[in-house]
Protein backbone atom coordinates (compact mmCIF):
# COMPACT_ATOMS: atom_id res chain seq x y z
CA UNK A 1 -39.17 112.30 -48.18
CA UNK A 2 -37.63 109.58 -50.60
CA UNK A 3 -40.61 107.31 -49.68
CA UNK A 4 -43.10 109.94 -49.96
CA UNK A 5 -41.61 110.41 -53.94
CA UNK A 6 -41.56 106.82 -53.90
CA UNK A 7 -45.13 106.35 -53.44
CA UNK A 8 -46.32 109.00 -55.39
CA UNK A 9 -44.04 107.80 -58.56
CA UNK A 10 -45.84 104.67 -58.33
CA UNK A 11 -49.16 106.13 -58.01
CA UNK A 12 -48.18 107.50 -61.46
CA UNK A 13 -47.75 104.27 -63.11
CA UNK A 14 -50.55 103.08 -65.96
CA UNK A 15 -52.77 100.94 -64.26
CA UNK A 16 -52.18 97.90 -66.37
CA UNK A 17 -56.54 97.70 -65.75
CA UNK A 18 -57.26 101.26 -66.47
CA UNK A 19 -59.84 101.87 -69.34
CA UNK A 20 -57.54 102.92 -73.00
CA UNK A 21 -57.40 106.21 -73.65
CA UNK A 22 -58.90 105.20 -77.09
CA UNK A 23 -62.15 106.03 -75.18
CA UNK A 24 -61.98 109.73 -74.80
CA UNK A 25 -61.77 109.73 -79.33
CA UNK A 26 -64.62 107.22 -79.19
CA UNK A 27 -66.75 109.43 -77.47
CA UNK A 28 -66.43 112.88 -79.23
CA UNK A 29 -65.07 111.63 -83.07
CA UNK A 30 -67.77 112.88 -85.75
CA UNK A 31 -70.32 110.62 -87.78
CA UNK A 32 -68.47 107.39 -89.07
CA UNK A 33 -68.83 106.19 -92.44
CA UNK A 34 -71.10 102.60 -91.77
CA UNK A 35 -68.84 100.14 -93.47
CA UNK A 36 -69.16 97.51 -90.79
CA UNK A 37 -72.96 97.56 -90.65
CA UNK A 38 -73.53 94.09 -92.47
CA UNK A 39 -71.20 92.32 -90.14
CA UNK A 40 -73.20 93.42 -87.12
CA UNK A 41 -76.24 93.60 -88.24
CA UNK A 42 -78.39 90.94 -86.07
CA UNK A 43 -80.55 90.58 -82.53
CA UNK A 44 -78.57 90.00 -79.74
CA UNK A 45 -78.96 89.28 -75.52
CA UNK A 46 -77.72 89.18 -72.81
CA UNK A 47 -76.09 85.30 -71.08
CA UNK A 48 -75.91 87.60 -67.62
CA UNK A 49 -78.30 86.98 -65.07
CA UNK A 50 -80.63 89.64 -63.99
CA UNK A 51 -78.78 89.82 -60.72
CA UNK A 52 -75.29 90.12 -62.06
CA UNK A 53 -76.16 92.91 -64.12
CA UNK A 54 -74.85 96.87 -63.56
CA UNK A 55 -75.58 100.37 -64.48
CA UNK A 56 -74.61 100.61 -68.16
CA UNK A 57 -74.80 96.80 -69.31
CA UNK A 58 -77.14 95.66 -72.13
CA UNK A 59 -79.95 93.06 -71.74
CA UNK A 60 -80.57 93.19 -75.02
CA UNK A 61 -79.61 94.67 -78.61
CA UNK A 62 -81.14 94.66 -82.39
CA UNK A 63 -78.86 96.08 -84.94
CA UNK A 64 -80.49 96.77 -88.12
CA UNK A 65 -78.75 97.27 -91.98
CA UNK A 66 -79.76 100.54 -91.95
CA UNK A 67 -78.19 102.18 -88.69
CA UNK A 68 -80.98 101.95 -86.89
CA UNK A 69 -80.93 100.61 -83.15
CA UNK A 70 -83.03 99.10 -80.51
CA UNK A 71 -81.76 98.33 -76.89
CA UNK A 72 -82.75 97.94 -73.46
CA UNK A 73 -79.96 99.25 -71.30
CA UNK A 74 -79.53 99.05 -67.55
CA UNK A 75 -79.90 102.67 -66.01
CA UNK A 76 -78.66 103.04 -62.22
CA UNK A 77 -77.41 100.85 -59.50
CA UNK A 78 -77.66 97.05 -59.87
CA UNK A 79 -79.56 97.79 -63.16
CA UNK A 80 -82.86 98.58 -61.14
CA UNK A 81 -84.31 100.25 -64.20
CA UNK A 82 -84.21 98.63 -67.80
CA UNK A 83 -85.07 101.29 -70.58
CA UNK A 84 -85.94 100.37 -73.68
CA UNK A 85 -84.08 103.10 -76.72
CA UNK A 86 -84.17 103.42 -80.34
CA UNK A 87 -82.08 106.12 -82.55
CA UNK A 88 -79.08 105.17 -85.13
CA UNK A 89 -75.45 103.87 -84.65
CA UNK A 90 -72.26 103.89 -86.03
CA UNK A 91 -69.12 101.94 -86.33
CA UNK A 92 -65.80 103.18 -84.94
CA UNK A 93 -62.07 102.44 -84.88
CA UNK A 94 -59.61 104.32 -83.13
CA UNK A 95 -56.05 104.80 -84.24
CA UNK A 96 -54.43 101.93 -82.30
CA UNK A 97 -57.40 99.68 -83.75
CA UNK A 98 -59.77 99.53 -81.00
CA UNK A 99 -63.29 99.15 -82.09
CA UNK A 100 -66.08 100.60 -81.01
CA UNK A 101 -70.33 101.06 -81.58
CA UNK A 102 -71.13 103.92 -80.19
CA UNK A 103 -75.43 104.39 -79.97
CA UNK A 104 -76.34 108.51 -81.40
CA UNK A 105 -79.52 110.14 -79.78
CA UNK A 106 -80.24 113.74 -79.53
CA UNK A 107 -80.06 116.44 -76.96
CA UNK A 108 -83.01 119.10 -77.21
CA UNK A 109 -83.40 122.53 -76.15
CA UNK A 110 -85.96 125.47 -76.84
CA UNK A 111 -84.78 129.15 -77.32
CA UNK A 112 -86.90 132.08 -76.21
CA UNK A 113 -88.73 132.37 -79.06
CA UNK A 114 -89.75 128.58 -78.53
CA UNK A 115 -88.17 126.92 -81.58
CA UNK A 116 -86.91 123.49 -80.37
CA UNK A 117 -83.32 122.71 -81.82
CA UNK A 118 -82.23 119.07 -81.81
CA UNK A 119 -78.23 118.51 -81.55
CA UNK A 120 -77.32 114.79 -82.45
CA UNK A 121 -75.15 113.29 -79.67
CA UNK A 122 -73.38 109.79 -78.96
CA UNK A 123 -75.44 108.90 -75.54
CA UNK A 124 -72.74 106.25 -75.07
CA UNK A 125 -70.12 103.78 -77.03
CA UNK A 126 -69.06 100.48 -76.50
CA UNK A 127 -65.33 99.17 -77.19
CA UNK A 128 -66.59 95.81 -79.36
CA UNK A 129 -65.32 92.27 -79.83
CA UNK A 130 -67.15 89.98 -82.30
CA UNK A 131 -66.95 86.09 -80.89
CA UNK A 132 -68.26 82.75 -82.35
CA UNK A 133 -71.19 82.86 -80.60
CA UNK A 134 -72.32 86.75 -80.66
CA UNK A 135 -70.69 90.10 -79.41
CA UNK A 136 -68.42 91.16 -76.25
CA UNK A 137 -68.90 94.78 -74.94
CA UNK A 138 -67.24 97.23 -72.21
CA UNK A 139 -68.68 100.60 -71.94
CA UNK A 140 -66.09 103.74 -72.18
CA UNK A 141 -64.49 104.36 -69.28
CA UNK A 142 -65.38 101.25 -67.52
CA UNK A 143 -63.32 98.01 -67.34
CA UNK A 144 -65.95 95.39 -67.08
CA UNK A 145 -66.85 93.24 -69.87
CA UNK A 146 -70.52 91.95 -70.79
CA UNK A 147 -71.21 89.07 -73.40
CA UNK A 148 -74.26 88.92 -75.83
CA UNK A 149 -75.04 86.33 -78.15
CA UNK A 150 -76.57 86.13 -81.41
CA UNK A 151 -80.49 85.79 -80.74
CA UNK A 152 -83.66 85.20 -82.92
CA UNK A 153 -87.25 86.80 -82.93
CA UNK A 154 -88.68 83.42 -81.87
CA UNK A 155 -86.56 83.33 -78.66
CA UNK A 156 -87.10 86.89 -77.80
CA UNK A 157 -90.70 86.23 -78.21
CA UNK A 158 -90.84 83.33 -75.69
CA UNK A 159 -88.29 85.17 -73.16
CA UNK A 160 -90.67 87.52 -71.79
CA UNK A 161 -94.20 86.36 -71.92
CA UNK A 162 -95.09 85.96 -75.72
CA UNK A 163 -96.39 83.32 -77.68
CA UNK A 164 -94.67 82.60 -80.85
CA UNK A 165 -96.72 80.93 -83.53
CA UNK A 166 -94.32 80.64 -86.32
CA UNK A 167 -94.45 83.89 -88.13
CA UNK A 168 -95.85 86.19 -85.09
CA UNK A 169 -95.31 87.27 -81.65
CA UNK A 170 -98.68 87.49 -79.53
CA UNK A 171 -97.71 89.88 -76.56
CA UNK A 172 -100.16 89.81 -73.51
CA UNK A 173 -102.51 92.95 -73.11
CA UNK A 174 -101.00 96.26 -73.00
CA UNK A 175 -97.61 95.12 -74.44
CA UNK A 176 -95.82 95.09 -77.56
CA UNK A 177 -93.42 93.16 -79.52
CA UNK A 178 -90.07 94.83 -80.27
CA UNK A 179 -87.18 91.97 -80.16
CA UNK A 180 -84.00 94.19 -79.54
CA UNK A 181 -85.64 95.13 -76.50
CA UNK A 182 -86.16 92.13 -75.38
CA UNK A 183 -89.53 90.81 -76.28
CA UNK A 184 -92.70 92.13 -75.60
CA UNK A 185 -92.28 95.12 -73.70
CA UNK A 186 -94.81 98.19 -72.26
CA UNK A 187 -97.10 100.52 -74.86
CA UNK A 188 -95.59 103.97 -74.06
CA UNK A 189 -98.70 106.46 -73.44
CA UNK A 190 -99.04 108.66 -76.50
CA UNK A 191 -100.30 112.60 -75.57
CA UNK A 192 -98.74 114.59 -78.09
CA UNK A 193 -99.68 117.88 -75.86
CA UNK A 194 -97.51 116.63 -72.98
CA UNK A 195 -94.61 115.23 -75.64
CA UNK A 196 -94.83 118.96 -77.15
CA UNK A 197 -94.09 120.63 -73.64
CA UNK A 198 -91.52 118.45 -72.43
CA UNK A 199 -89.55 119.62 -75.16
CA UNK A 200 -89.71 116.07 -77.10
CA UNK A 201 -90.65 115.64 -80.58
CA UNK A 202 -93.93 113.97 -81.71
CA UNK A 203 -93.55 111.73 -84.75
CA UNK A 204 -97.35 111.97 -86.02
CA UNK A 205 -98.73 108.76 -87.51
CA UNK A 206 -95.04 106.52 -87.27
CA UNK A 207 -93.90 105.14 -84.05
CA UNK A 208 -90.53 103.95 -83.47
CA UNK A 209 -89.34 100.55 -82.96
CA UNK A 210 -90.15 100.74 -79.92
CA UNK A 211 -93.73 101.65 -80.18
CA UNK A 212 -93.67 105.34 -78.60
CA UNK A 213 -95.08 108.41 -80.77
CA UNK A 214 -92.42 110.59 -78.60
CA UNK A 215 -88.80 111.04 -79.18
CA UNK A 216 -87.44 112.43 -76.03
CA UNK A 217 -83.99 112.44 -76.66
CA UNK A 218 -80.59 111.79 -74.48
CA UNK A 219 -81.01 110.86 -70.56
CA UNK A 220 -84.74 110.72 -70.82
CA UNK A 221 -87.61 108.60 -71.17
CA UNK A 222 -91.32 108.76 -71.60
CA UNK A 223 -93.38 108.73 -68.43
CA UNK A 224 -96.65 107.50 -67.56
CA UNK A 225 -98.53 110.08 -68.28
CA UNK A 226 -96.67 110.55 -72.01
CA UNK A 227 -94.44 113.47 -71.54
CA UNK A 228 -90.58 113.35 -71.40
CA UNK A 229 -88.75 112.88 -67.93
CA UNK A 230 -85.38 112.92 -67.14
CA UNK A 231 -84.12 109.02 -66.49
């Protein structure tokens, strides 16, 4: 019986390697106030290889002055998918001094009289470190650290098929440019009838950074045929 207390007493014990509690705040504080925008402000990508890479990490990451954000994140095992995302981020610090960037999107839903109501949401946040050469991340939750460093347009041109002349990225046919995804990436089909009744919101005459005409919100992603499916 002692060495069944035993056991579970050290069981117990903080895992030394355990994810800070810090992350639970990070994830459901409010809106921050941006004061550390300037400082991060910049293109960044990934030094990982494409096989190293996990569910969760970032390939690559443009943070604007104005709170605006544009990724492409790994989604699922071994990072088989790669998702390019745009919405606005803030700057966090929890009360032991932990930062954090935590990346806001939306979650949608439509009532029974068929208003749709958008509810801003952080999709995920990112403990932070800044370094000499970039910026150090580990997703909430998660133990496992992932380097980016600082990045220009030129070299996010010329990283995935684009020809850089100096001033302009030429993309090949059916691509565009958009850096803090990591160079010249797929035209999202536009159909504002199948954006409407997947429940995502049409933006008219202005795309995103990312080229799309759909916003689809948290845990989705436009599909082939230009409506909103679930990632």
């Amino acid at each position: 019986m002692r060495g069944l207390v035993l056991v579970l007493g050290m069981a117990a014990c903080a895992d030394p390697a355990a994810a800070p509690l810090d992350d639970n705040d990070a994830d459901g504080a409010g809106v921050q106030p941006m004061d550390a925008t300037s400082k991060l402000a910049g293109l960044y990508a990934s030094v990982s290889s494409a096989t190293a890479r996990q569910d969760g990490d970032l390939v690559a990451l443009q943070l604007t002055a104005t709170s605006e954000y544009v990724r492409a994140r790994c989604y699922r095992d071994k990072c088989s998918v790669v998702i390019p995302e745009t919405d606005h981020f803030d700057h966090y610090t929890s009360a032991s001094g932990l930062e954090y960037l935590r990346f806001w999107s939306f979650d949608v839903t439509r009532g029974d009289d068929g208003i749709v109501t958008t509810t801003p949401e952080v999709t995920d946040a990112y403990e932070l470190r800044t370094t000499s050469g970039g910026i150090e991340f580990r997703k909430s939750h998660t133990t496992r650290w992932i380097e980016l460093s600082s990045s220009t347009v030129a070299a996010s041109c010329t990283a995935d098929g684009g020809t850089w002349d100096g001033a302009m990225c030429g993309c090949p046919s059916g691509r565009i440019f958009a850096p803090g995804a990591g160079g010249c990436i797929e035209v999202s089909t536009a159909n504002e009838a199948k954006c409407d009744s997947s429940n995502g919101l049409w933006t008219d005459d202005d795309a995103t950074l990312i080229g799309s005409f759909c916003n689809c919100g948290s845990g989705r992603r436009i599909d082939r045929d230009g409506a909103c499916a679930a990632i």
